[in-house]
C-alpha atoms as a PDB file:
ATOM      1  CA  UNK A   1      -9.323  15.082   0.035  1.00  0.00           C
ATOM      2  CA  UNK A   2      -6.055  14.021   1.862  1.00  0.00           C
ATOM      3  CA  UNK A   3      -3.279  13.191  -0.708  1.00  0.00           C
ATOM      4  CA  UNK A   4      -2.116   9.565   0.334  1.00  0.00           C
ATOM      5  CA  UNK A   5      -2.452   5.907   1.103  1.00  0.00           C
ATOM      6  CA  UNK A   6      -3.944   4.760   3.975  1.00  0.00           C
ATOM      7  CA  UNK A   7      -4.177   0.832   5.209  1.00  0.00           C
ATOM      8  CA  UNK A   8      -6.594  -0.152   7.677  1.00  0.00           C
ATOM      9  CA  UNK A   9      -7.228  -3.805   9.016  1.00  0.00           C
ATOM     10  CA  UNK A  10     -10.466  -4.994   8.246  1.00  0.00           C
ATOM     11  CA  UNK A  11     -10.751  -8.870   8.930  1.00  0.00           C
ATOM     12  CA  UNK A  12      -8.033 -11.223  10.161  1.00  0.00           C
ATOM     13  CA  UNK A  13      -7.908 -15.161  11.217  1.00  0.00           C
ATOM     14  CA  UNK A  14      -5.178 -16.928  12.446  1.00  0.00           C
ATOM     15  CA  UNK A  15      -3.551 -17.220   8.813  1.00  0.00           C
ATOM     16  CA  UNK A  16      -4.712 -13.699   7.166  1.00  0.00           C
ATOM     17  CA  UNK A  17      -4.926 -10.457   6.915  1.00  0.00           C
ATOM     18  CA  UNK A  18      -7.801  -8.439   4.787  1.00  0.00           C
ATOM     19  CA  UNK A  19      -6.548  -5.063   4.489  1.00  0.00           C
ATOM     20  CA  UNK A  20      -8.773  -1.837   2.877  1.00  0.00           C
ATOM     21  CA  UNK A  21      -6.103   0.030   0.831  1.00  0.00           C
ATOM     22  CA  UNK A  22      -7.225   3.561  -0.773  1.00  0.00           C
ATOM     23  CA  UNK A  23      -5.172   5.966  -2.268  1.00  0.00           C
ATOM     24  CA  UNK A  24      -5.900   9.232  -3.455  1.00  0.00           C
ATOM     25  CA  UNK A  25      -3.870  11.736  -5.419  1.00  0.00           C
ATOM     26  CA  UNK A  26      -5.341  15.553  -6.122  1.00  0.00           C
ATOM     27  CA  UNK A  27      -7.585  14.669  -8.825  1.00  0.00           C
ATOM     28  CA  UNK A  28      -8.288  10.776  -7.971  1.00  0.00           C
ATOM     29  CA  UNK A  29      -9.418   8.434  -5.417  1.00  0.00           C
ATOM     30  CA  UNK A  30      -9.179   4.148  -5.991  1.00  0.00           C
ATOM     31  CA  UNK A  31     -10.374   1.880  -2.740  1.00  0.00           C
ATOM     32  CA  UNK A  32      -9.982  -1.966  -2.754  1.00  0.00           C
ATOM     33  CA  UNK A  33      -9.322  -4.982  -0.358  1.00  0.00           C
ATOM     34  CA  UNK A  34      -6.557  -7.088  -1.013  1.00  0.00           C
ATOM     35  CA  UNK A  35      -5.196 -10.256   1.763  1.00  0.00           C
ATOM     36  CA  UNK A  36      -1.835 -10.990   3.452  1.00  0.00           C
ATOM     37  CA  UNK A  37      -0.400 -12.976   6.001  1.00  0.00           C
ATOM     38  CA  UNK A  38       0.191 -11.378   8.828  1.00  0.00           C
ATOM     39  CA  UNK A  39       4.301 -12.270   8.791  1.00  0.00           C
ATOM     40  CA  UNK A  40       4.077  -9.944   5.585  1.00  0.00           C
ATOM     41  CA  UNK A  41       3.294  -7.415   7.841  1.00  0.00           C
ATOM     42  CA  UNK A  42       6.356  -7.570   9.884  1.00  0.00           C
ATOM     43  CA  UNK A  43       8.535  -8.329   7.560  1.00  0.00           C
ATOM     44  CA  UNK A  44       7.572  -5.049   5.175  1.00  0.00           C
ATOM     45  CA  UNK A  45       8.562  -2.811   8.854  1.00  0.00           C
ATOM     46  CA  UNK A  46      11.777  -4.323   8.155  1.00  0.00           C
ATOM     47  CA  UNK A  47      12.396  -3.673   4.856  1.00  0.00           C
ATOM     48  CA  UNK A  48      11.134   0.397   4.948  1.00  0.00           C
ATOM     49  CA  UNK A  49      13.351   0.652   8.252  1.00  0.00           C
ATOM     50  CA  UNK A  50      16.480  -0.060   6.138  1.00  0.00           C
ATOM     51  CA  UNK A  51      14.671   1.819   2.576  1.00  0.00           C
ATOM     52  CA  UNK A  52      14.056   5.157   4.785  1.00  0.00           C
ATOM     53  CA  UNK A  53      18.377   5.158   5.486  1.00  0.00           C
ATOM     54  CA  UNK A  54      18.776   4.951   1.153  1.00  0.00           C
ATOM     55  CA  UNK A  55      17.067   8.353   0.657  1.00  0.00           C
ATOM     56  CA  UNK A  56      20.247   8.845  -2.417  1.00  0.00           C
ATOM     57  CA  UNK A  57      18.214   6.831  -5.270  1.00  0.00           C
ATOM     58  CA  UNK A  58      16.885   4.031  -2.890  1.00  0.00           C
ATOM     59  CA  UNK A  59      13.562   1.984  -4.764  1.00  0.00           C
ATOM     60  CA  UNK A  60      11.774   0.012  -2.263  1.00  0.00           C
ATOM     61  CA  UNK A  61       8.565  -2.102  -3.709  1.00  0.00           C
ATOM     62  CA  UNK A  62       5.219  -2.632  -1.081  1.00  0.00           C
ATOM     63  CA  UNK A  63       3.009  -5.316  -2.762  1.00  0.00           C
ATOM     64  CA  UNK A  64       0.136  -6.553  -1.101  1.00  0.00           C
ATOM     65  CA  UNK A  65      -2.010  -9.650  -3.133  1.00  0.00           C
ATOM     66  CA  UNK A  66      -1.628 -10.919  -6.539  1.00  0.00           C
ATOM     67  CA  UNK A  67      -2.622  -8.920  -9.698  1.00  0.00           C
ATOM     68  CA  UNK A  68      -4.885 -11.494 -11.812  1.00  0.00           C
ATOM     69  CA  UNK A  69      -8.268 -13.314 -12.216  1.00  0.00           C
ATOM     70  CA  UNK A  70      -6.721 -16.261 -10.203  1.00  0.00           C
ATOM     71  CA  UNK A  71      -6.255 -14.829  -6.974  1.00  0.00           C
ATOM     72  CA  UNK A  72      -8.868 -13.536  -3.933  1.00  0.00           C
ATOM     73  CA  UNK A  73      -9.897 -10.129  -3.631  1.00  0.00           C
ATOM     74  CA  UNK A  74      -7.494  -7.124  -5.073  1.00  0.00           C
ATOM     75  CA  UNK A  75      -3.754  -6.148  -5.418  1.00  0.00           C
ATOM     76  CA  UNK A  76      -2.091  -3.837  -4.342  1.00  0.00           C
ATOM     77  CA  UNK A  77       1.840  -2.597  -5.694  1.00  0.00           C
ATOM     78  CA  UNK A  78       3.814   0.694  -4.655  1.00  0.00           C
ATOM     79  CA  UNK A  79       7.013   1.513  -5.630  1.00  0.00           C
ATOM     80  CA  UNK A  80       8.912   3.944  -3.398  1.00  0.00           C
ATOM     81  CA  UNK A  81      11.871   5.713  -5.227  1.00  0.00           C
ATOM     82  CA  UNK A  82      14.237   8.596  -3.320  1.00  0.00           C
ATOM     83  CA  UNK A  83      14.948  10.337  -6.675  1.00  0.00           C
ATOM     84  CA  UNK A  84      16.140  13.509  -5.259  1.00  0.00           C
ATOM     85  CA  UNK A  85      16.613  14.898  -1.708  1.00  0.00           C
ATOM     86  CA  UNK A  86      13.925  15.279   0.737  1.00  0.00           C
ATOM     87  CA  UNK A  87      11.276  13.772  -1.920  1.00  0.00           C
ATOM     88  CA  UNK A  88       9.979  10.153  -1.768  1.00  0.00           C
ATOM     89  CA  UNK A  89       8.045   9.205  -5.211  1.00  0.00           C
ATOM     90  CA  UNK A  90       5.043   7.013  -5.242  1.00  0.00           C
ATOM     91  CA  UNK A  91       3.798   5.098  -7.831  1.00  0.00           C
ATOM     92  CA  UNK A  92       1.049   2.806  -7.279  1.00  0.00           C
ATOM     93  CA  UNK A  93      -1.055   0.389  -9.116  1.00  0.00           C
ATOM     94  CA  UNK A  94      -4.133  -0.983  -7.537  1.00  0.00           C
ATOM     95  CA  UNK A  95      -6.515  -3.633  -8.908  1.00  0.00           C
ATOM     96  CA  UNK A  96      -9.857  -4.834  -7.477  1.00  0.00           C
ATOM     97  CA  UNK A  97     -11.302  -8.145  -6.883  1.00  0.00           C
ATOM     98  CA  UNK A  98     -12.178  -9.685 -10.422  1.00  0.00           C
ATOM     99  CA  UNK A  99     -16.022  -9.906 -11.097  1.00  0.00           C
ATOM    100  CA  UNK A 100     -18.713 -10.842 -13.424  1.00  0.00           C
ATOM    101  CA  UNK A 101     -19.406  -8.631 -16.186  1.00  0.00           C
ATOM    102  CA  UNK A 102     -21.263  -9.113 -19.515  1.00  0.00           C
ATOM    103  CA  UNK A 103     -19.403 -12.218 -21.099  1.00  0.00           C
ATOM    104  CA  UNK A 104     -16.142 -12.255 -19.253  1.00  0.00           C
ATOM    105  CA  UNK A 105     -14.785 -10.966 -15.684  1.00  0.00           C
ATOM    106  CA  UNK A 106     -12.914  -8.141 -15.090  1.00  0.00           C
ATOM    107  CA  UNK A 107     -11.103  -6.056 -12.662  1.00  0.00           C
ATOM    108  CA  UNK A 108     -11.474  -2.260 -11.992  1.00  0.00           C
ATOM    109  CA  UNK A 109      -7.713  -0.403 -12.101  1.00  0.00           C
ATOM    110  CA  UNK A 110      -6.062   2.361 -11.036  1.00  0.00           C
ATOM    111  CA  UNK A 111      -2.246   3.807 -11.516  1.00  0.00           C
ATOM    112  CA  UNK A 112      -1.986   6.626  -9.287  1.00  0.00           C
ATOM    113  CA  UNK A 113       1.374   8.931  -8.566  1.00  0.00           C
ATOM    114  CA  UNK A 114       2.368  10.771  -5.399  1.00  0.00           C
ATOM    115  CA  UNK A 115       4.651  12.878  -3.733  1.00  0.00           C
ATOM    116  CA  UNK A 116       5.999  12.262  -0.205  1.00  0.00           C
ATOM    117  CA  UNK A 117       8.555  13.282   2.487  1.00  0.00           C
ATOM    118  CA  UNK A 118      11.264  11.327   4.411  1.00  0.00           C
ATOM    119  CA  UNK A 119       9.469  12.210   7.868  1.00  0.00           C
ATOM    120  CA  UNK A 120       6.045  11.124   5.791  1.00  0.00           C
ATOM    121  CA  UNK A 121       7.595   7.775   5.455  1.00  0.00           C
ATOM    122  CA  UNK A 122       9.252   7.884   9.037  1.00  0.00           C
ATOM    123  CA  UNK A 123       5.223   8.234  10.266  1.00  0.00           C
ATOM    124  CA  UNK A 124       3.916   5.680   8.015  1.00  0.00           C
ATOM    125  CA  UNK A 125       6.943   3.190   9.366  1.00  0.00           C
ATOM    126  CA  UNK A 126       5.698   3.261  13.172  1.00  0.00           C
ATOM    127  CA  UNK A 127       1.838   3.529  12.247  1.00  0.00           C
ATOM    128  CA  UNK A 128       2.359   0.778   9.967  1.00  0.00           C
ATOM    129  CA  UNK A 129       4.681  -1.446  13.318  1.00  0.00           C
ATOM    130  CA  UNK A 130       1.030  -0.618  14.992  1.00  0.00           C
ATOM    131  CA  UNK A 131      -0.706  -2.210  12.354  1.00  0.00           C
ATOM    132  CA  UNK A 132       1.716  -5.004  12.613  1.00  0.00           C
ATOM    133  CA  UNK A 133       1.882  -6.184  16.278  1.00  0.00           C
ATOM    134  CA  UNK A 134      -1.745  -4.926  16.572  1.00  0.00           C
ATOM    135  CA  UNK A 135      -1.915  -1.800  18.508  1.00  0.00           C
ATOM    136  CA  UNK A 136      -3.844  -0.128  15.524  1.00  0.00           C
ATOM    137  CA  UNK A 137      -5.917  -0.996  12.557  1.00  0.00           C
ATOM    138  CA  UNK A 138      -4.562   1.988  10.034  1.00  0.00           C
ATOM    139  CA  UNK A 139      -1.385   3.041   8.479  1.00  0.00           C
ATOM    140  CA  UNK A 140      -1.033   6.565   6.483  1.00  0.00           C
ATOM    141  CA  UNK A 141       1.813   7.687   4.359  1.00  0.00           C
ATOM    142  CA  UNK A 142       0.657  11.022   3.899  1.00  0.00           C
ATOM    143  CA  UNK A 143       1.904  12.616   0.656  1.00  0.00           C
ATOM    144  CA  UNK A 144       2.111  16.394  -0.230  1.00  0.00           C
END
């Protein structure tokens, strides 16, 4: 099992984006859906092409959806933290789309923790430009 996240397109319309979002760390895998617009896209590029220059104690948060029985489908929220050199921390939390159970609905979870690299990141910046503008359907930020 490859230690990671990877994104992958799975539906779009002119307005959305429905993106597959599983991460897995050495003892645990969580899988889940979650929607964006497709500006949000873009506009994250931006934001980890500046983080990936802030590798002395930079935090840079990645949230796709909203956590909550409100919203459609899952959420998604990393948190990407240069604590010390040449190491990129991961923490994630994940939530699934909210769904009948017994008396109530609820939502599977996950809070998962990972390890990466500055080139990791550099990868997961132009597969993630491809996901962007089109030219691919899946990002990885592999982690070690």
């Amino acid at each position: 099992m490859q230690k990671g996240i990877s994104i992958s397109q799975t539906w779009s319309d002119d307005d959305i984006v429905q993106l597959h979002i599983s991460v897995t760390d050495q003892a645990s895998s969580f899988s889940h859906a979650a929607y964006i617009g497709h500006g949000q896209l873009r506009e994250l590029v931006k934001q980890l092409r500046i983080f990936r220059d802030h590798i002395h104690g930079g935090i840079q948060d990645i949230r796709f959806g909203e956590f909550g029985p409100e919203y459609a489908s899952g959420a998604f929220h990393a948190r990407l933290h240069f604590q010390s050199p040449g190491k990129l921390y991961v923490s994630t939390h994940q939530q699934s789309e909210f769904t009948q159970f017994s008396l109530g609905t609820v939502a599977s979870e996950a809070k998962l923790y990972l390890v990466s690299e500055p080139v990791l990141l550099d990868n997961f910046i132009v597969e993630l430009g491809g996901l962007a503008n089109g030219a691919s359907k899946q990002a990885n930020l592999v982690c070690v």
